[in-house]
C-alpha atoms as a PDB file:
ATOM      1  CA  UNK A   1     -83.532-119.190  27.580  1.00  0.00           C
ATOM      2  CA  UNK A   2     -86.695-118.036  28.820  1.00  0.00           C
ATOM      3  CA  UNK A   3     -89.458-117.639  25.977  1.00  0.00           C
ATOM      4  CA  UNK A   4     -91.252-115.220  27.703  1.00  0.00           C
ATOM      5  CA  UNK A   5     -88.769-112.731  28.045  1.00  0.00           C
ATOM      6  CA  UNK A   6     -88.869-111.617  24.454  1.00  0.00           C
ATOM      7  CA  UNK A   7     -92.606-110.743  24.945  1.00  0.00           C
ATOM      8  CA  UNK A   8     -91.910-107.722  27.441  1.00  0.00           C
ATOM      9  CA  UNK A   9     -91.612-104.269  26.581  1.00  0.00           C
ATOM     10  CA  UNK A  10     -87.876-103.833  26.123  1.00  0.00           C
ATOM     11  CA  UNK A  11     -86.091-100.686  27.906  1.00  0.00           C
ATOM     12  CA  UNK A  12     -85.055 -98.020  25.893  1.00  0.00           C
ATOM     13  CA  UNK A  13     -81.282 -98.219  25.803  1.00  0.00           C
ATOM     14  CA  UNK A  14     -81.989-102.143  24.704  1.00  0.00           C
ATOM     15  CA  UNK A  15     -84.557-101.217  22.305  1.00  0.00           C
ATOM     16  CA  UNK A  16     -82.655 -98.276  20.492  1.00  0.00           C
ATOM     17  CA  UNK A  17     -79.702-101.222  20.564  1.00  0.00           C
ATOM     18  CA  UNK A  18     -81.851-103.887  18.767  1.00  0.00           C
ATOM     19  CA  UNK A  19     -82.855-101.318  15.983  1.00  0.00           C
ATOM     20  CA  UNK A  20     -79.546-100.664  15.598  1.00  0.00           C
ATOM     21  CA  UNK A  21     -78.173-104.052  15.044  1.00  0.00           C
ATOM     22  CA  UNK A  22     -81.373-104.545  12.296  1.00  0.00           C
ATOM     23  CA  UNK A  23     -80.354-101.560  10.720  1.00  0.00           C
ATOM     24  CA  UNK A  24     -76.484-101.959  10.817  1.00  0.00           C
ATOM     25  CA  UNK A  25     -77.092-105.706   8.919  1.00  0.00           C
ATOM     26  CA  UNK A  26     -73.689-107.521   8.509  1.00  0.00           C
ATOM     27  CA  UNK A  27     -71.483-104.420   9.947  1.00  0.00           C
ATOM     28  CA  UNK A  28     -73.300-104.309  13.634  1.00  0.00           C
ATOM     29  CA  UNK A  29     -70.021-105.222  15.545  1.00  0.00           C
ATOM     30  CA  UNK A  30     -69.699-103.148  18.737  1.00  0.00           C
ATOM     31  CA  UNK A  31     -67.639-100.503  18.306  1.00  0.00           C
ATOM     32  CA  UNK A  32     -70.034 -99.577  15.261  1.00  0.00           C
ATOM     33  CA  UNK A  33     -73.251 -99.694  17.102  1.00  0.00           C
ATOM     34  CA  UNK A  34     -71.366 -97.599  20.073  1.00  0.00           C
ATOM     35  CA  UNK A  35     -70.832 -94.911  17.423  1.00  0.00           C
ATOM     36  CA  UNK A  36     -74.768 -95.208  16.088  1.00  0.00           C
ATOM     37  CA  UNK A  37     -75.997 -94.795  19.357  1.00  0.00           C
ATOM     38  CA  UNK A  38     -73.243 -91.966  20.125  1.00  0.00           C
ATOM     39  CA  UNK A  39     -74.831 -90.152  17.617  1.00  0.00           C
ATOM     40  CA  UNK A  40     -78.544 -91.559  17.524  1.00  0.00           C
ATOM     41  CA  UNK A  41     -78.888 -90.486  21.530  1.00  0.00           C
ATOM     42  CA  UNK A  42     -77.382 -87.328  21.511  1.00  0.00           C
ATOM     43  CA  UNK A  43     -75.087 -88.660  24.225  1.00  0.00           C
ATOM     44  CA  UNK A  44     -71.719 -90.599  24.639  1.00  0.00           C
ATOM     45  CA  UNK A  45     -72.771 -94.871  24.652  1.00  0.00           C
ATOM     46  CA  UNK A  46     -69.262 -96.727  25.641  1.00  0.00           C
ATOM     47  CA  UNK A  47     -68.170-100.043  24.181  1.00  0.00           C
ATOM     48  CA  UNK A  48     -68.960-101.228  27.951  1.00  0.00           C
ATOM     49  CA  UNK A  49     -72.670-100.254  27.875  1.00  0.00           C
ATOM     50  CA  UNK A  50     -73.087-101.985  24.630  1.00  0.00           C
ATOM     51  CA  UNK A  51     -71.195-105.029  25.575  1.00  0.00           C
ATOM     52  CA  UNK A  52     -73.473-105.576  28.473  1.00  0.00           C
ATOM     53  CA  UNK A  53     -76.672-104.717  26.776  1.00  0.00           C
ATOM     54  CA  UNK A  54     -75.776-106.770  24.183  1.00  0.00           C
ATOM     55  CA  UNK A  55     -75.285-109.721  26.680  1.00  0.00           C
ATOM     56  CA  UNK A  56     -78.502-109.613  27.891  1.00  0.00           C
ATOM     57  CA  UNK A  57     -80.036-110.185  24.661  1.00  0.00           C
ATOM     58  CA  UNK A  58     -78.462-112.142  23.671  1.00  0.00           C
ATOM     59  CA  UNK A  59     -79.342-114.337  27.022  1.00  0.00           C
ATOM     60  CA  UNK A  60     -83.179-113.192  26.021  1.00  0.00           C
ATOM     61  CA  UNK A  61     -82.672-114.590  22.631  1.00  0.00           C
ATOM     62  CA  UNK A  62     -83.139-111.429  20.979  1.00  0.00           C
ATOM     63  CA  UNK A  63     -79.640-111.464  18.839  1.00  0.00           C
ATOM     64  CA  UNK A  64     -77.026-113.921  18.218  1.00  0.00           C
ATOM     65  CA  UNK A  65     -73.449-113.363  17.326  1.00  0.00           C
ATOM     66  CA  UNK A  66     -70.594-114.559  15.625  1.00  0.00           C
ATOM     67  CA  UNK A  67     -66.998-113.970  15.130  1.00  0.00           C
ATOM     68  CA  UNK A  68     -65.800-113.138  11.290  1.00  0.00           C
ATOM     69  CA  UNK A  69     -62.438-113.062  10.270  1.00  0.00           C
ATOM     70  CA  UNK A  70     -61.851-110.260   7.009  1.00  0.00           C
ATOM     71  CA  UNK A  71     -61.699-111.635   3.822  1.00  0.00           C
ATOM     72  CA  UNK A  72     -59.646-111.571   2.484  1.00  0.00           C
ATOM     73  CA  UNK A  73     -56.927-111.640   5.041  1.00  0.00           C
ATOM     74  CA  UNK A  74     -55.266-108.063   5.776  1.00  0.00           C
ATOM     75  CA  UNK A  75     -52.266-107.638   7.694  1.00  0.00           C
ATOM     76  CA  UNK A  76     -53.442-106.411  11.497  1.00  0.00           C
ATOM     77  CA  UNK A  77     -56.851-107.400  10.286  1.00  0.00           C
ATOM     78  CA  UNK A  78     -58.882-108.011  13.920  1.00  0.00           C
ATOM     79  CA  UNK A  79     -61.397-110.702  14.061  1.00  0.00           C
ATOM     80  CA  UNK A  80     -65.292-109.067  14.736  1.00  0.00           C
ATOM     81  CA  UNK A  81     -67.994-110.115  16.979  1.00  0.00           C
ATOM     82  CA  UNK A  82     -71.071-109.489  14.625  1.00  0.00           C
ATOM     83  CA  UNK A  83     -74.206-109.659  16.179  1.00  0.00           C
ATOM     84  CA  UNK A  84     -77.919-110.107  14.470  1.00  0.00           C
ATOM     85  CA  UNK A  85     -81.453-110.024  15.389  1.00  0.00           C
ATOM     86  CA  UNK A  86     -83.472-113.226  15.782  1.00  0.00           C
ATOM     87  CA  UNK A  87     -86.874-114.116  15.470  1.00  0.00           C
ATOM     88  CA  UNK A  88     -87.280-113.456  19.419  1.00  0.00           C
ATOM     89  CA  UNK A  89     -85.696-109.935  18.667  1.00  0.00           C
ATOM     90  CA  UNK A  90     -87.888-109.235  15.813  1.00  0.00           C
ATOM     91  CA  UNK A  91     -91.296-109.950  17.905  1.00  0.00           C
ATOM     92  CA  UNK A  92     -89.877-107.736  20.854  1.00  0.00           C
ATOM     93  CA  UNK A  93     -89.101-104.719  18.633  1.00  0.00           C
ATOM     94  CA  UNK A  94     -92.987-105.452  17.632  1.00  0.00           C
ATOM     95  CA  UNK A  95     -94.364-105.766  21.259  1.00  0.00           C
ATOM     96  CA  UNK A  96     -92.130-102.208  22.443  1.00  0.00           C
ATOM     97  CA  UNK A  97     -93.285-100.146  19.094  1.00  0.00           C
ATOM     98  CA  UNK A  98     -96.810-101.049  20.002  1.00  0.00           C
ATOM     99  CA  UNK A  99     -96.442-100.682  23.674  1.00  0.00           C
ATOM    100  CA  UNK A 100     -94.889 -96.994  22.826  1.00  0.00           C
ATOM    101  CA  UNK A 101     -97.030 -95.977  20.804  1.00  0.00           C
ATOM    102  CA  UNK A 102    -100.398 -96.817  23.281  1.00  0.00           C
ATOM    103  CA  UNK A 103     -98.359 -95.056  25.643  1.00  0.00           C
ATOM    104  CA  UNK A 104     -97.461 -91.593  23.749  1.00  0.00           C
ATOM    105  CA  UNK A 105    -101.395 -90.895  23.660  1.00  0.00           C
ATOM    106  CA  UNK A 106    -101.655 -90.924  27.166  1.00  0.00           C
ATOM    107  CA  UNK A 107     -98.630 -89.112  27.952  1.00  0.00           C
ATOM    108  CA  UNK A 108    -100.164 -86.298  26.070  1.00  0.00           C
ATOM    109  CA  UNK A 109    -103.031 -86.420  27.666  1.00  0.00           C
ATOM    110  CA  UNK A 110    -101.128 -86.566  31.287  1.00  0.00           C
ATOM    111  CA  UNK A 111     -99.117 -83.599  29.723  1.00  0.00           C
ATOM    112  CA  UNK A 112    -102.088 -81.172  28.429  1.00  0.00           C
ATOM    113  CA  UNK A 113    -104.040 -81.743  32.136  1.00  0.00           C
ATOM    114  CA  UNK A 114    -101.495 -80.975  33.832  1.00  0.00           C
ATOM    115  CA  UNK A 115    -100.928 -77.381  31.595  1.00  0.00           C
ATOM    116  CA  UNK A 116    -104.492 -76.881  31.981  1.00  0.00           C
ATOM    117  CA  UNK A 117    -104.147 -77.225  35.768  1.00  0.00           C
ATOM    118  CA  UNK A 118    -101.414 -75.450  35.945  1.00  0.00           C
ATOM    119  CA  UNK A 119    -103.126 -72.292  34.233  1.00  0.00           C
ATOM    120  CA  UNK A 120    -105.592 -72.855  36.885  1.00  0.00           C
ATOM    121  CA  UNK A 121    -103.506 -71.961  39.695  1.00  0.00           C
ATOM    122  CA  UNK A 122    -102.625 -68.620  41.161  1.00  0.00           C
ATOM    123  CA  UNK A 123     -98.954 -68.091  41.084  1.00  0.00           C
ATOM    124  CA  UNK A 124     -97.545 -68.140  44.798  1.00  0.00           C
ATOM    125  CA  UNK A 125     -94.807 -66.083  45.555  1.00  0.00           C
END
């Protein structure tokens, strides 16, 4: 596992997954955190898209998982992959909140020049 890798920004789709596992607890299996984003987003997240997402950090050390078996024991009762945030997660949710929020200033900024130019301008026809 490379140490470093936790340290980067994450990208969005991996970020908004990692808060979801935190917030989901002992219930962030897949399926779950497909529906949480679903809904979160504003847009359809498949089981596939979290699988592989979930993969990679997991390879990043961001989350670990395990499979639980219901307890008690219920007939068609389907073992779950349950994942959770480590330590490595924890600090990269840290470094992308702070690298988003040093970037929202300036994309304001970026945002209200560009209006400002824009008022500038004749209108071409």
């Amino acid at each position: 596992m490379n140490e470093g890798a936790a340290t980067k920004p994450l990208q969005h789709f991996e970020f908004q997954l990692l808060l979801a596992v935190e917030a989901l607890g002992t219930e962030a299996f897949p399926a779950e955190l497909a529906r949480r984003l679903t809904h979160h987003l504003g847009r359809h997240v498949s089981l596939a898209q979290v699988f592989v997402a979930l993969e990679r950090l997991e390879d990043k050390g961001c989350v670990s998982s395990e499979t639980v078996i219901p307890d008690p024991p219920v007939r068609g009762g389907r073992r779950r992959r349950v994942f959770r945030v480590e330590p490595n997660g924890a600090k990269a949710i840290r470094v992308t909140t702070t690298t988003y929020d040093r970037a929202a200033p300036a994309a304001k900024a970026e945002t209200a020049y560009e209006e400002r130019r824009r008022r500038r301008e004749p209108a071409t026809a």
